[in-house]
PDB file of N, CA and C in Angstrom:
ATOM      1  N   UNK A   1    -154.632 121.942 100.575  1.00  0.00           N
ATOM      2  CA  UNK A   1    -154.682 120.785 101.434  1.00  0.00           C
ATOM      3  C   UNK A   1    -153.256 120.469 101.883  1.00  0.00           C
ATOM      4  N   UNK A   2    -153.263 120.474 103.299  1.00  0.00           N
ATOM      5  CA  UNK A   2    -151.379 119.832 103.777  1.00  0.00           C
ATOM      6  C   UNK A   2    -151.038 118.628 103.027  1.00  0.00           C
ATOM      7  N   UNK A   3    -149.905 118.400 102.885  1.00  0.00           N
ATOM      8  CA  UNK A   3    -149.059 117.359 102.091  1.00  0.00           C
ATOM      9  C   UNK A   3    -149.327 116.175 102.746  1.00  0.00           C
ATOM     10  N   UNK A   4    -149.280 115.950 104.031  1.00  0.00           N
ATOM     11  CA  UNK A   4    -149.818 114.614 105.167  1.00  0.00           C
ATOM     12  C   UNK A   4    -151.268 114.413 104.641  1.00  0.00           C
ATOM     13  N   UNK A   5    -152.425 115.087 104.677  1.00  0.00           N
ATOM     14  CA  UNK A   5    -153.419 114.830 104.530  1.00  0.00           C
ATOM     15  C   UNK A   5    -153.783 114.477 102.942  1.00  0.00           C
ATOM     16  N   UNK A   6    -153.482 114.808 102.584  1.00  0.00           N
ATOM     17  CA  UNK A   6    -153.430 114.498 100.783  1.00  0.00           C
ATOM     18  C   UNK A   6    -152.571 113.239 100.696  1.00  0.00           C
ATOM     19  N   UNK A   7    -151.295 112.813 101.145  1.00  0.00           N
ATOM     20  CA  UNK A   7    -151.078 111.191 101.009  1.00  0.00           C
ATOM     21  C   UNK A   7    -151.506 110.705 101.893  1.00  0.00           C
ATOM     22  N   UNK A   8    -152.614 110.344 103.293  1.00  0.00           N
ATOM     23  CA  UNK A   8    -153.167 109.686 103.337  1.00  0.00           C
ATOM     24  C   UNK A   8    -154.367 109.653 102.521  1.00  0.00           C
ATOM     25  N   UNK A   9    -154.941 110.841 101.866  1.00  0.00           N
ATOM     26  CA  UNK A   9    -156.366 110.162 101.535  1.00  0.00           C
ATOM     27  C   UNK A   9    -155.985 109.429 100.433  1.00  0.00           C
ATOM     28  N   UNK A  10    -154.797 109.930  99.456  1.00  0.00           N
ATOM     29  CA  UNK A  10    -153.756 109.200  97.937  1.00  0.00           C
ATOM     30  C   UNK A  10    -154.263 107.667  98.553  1.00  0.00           C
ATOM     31  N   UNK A  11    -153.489 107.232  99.518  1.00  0.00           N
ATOM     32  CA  UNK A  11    -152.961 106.123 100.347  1.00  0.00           C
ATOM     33  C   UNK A  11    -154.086 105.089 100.323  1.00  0.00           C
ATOM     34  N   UNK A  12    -155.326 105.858 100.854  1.00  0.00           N
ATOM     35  CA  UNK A  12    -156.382 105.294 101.383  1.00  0.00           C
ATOM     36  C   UNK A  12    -157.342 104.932  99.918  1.00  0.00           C
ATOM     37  N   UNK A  13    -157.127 105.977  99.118  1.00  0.00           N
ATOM     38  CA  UNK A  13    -157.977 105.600  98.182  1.00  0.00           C
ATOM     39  C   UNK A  13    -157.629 104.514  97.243  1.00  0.00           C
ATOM     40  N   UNK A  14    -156.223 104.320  96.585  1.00  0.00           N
ATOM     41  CA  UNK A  14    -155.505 103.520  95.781  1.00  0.00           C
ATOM     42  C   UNK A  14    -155.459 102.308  96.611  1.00  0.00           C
ATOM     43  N   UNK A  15    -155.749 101.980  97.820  1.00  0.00           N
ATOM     44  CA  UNK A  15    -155.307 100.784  98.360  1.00  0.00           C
ATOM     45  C   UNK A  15    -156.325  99.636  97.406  1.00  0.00           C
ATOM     46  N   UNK A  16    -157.094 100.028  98.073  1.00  0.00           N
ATOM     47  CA  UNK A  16    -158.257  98.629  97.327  1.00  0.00           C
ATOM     48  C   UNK A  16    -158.360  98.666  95.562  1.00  0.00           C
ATOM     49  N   UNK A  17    -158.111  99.690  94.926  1.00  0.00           N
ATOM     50  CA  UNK A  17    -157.393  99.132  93.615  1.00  0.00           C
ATOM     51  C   UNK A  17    -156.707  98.382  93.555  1.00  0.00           C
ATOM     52  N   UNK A  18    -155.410  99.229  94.406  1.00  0.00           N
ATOM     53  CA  UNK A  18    -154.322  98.140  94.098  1.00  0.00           C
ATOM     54  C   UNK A  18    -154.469  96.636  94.562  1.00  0.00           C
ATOM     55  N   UNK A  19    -155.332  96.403  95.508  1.00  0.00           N
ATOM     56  CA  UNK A  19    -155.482  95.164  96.203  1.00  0.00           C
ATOM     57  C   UNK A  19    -156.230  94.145  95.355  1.00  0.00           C
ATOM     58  N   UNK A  20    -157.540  94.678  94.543  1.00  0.00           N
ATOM     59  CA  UNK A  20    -157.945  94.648  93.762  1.00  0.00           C
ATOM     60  C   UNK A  20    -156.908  93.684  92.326  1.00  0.00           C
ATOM     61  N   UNK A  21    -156.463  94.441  92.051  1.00  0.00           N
ATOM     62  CA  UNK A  21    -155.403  94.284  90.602  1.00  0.00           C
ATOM     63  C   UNK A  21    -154.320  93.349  91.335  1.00  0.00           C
ATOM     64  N   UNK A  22    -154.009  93.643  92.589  1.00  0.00           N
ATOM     65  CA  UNK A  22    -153.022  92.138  93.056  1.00  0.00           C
ATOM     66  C   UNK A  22    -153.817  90.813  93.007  1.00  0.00           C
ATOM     67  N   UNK A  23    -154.799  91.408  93.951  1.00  0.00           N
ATOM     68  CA  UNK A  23    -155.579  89.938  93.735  1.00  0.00           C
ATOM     69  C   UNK A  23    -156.238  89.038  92.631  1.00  0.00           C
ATOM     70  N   UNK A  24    -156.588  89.875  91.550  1.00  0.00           N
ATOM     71  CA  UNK A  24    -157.261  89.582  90.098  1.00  0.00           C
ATOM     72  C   UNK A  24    -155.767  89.130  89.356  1.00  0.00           C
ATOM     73  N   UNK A  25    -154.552  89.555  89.414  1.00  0.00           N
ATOM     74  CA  UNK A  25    -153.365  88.756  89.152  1.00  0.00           C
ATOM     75  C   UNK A  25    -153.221  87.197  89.703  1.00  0.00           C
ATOM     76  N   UNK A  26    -153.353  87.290  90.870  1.00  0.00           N
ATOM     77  CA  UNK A  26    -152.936  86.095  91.529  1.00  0.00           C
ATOM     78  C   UNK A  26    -153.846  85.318  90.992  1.00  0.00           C
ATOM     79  N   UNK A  27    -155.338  85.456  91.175  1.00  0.00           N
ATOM     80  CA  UNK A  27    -156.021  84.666  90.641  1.00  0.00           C
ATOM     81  C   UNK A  27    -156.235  84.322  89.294  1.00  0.00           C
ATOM     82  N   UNK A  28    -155.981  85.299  88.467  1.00  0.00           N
ATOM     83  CA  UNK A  28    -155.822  84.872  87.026  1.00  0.00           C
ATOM     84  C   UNK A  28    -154.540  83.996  86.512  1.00  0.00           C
ATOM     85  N   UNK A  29    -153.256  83.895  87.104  1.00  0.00           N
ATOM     86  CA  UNK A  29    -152.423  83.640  87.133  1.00  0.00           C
ATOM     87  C   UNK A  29    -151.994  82.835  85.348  1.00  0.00           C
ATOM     88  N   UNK A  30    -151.861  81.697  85.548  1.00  0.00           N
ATOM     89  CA  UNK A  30    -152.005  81.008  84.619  1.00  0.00           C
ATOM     90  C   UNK A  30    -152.717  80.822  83.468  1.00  0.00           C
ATOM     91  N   UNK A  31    -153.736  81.572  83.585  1.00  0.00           N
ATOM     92  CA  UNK A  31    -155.237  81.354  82.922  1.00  0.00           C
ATOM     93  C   UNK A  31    -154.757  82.424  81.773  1.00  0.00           C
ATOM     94  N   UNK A  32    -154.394  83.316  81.887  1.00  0.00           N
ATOM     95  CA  UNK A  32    -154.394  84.873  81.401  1.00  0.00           C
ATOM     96  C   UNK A  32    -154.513  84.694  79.523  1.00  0.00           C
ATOM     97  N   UNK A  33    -153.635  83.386  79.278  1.00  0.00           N
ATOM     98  CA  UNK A  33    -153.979  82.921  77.739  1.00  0.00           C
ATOM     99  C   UNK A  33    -155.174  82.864  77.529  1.00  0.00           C
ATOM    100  N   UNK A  34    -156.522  82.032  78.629  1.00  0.00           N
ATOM    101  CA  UNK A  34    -157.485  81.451  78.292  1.00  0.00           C
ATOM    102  C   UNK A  34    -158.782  83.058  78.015  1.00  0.00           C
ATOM    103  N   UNK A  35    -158.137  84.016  79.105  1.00  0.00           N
ATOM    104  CA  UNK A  35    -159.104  84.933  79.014  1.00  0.00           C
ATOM    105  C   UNK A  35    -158.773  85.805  77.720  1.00  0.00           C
ATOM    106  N   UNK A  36    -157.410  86.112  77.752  1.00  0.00           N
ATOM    107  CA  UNK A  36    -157.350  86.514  76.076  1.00  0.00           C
ATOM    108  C   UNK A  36    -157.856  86.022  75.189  1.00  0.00           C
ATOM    109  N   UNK A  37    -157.733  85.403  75.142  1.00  0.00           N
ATOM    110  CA  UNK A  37    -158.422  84.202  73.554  1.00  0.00           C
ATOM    111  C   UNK A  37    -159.823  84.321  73.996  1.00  0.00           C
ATOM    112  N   UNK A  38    -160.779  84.853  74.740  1.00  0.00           N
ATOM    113  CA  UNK A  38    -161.975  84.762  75.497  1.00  0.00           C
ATOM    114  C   UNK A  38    -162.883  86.328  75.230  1.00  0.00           C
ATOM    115  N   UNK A  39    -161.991  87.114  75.537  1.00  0.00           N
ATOM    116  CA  UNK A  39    -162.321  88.432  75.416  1.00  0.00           C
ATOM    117  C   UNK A  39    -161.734  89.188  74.078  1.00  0.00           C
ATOM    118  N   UNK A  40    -160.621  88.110  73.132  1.00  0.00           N
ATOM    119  CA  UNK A  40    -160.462  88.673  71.534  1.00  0.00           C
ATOM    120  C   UNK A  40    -161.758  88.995  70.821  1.00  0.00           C
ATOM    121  N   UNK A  41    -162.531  88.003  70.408  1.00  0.00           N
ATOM    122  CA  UNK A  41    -163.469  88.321  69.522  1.00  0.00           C
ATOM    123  C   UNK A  41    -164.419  89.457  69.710  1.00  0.00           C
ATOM    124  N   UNK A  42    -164.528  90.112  71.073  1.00  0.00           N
ATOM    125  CA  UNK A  42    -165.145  91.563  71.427  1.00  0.00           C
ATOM    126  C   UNK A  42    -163.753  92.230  71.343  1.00  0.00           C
ATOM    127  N   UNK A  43    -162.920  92.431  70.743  1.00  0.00           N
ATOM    128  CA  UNK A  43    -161.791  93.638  70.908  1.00  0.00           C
ATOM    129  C   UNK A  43    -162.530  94.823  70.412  1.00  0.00           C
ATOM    130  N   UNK A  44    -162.864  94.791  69.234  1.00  0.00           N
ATOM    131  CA  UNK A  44    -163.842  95.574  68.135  1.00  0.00           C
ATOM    132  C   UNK A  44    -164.479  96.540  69.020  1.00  0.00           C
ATOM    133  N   UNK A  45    -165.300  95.645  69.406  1.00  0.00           N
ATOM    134  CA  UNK A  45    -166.520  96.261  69.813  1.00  0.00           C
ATOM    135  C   UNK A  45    -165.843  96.858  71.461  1.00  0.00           C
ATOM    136  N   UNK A  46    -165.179  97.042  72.414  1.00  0.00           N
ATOM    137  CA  UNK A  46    -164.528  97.555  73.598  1.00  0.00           C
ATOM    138  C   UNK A  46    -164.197  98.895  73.002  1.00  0.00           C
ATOM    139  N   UNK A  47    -163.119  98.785  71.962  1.00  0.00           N
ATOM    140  CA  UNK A  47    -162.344  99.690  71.161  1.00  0.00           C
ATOM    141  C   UNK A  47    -163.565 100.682  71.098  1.00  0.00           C
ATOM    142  N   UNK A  48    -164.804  99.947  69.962  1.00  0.00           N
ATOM    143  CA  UNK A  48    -165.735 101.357  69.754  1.00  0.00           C
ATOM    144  C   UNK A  48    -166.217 101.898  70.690  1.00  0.00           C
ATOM    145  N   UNK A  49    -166.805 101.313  72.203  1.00  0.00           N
ATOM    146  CA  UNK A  49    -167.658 101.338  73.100  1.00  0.00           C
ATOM    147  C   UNK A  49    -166.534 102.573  73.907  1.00  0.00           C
ATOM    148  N   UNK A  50    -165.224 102.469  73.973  1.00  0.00           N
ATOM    149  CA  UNK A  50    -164.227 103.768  74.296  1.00  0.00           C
ATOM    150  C   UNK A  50    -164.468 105.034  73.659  1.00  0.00           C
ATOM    151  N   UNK A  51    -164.104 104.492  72.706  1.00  0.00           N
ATOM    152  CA  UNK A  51    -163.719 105.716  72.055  1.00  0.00           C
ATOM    153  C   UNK A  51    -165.308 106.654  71.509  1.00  0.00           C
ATOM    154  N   UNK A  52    -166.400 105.801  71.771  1.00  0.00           N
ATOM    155  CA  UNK A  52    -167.832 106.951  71.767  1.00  0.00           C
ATOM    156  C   UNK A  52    -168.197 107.485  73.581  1.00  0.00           C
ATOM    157  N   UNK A  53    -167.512 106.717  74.420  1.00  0.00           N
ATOM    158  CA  UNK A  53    -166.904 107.079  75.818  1.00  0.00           C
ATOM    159  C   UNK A  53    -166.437 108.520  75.772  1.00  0.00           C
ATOM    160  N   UNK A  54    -165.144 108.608  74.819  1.00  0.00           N
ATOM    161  CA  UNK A  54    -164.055 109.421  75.001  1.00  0.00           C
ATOM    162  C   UNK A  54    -164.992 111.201  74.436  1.00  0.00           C
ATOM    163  N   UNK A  55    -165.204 110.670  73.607  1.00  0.00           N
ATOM    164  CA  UNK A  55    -166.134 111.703  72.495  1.00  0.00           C
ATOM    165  C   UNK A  55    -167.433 111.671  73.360  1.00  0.00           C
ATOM    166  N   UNK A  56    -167.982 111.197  73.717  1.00  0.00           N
ATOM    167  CA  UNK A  56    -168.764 111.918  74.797  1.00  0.00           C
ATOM    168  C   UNK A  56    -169.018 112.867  75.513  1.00  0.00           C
ATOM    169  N   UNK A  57    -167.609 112.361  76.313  1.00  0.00           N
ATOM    170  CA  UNK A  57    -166.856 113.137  77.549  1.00  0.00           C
ATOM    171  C   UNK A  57    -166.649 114.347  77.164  1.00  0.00           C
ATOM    172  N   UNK A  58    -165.819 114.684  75.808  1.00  0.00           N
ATOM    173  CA  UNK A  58    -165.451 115.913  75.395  1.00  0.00           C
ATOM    174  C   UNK A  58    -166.543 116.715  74.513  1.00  0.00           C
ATOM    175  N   UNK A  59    -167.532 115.958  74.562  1.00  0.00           N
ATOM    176  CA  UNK A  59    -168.859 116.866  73.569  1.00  0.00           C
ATOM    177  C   UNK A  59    -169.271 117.715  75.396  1.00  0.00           C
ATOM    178  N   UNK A  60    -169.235 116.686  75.812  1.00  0.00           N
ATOM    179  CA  UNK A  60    -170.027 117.381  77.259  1.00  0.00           C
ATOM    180  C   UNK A  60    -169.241 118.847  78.010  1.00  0.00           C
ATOM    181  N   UNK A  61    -167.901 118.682  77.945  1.00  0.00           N
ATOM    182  CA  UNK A  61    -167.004 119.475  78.056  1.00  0.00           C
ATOM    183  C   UNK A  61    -166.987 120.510  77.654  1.00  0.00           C
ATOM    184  N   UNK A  62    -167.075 120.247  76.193  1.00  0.00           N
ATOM    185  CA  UNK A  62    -167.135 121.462  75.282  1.00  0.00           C
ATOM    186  C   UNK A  62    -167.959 122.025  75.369  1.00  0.00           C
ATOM    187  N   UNK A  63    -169.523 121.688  75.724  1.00  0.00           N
ATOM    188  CA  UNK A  63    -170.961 121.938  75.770  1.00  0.00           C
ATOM    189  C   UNK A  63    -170.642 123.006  77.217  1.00  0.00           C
ATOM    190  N   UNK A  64    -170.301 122.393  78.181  1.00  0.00           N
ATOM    191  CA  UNK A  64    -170.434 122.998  79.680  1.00  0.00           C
ATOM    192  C   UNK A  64    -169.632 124.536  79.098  1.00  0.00           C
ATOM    193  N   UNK A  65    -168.388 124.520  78.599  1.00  0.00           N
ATOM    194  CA  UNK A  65    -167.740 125.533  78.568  1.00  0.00           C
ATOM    195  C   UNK A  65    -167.757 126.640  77.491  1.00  0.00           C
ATOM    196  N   UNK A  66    -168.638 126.076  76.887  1.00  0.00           N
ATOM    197  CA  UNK A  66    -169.637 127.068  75.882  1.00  0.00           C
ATOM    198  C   UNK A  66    -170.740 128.022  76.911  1.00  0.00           C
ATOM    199  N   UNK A  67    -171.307 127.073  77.152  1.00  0.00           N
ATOM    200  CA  UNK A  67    -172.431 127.999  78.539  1.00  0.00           C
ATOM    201  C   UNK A  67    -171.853 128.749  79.461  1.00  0.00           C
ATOM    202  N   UNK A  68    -170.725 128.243  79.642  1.00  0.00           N
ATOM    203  CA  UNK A  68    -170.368 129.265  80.977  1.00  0.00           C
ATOM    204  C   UNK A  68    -169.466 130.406  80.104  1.00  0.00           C
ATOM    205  N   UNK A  69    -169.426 130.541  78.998  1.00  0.00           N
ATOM    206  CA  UNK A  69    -168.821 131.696  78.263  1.00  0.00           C
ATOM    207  C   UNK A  69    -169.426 132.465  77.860  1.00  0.00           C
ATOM    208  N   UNK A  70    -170.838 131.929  77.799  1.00  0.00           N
ATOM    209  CA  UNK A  70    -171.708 132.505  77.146  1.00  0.00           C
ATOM    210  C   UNK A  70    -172.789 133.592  78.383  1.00  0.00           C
ATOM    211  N   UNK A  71    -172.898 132.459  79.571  1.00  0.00           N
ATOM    212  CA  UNK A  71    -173.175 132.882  80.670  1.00  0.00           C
ATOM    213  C   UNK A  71    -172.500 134.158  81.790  1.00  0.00           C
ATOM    214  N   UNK A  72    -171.076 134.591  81.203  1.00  0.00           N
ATOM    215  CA  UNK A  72    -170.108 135.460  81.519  1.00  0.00           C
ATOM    216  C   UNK A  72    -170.228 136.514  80.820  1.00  0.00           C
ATOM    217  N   UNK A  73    -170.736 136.558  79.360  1.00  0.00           N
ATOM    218  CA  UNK A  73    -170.825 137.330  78.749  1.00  0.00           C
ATOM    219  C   UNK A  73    -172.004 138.519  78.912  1.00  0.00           C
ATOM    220  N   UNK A  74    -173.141 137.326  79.813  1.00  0.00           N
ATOM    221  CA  UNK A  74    -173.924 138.569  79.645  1.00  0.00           C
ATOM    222  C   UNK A  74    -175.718 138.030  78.788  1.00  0.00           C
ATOM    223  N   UNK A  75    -175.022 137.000  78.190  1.00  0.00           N
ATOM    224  CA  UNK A  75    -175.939 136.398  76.797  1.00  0.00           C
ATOM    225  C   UNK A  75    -176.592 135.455  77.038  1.00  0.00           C
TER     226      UNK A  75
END
């Protein structure tokens, strides 16, 4: 892909994140104590809800690239 066309689509895609995360700043502004203290007592449970995310991801991974080794082989 040319270097022009790859930072606009970069460009185009990150905008509304970033606009996103500016704007959820501005508006949280002050507050940001109240939502911490709000969203502490689920830390626990985020933490686990990741990390069986993460291990997921890589069972599936591992799974796909088992088959296609296996599928190369012949077997």
């Amino acid at each position: 892909m040319p270097i022009g066309r790859f930072l606009f689509f970069s460009i185009l895609g990150s905008l509304p994140w970033n606009a996103a995360l500016l704007v959820g700043g501005i508006l949280l502004g002050a507050n940001y104590e109240a939502l911490y203290h709000a969203i502490r007592p689920f830390e626990i449970v985020i933490y686990v809800i990741v990390v069986i995310g993460i291990v997921v991801v890589i069972a599936l991974w591992l799974r796909g690239r088992d088959r296609r080794a296996e599928s190369s082989q012949g077997g």
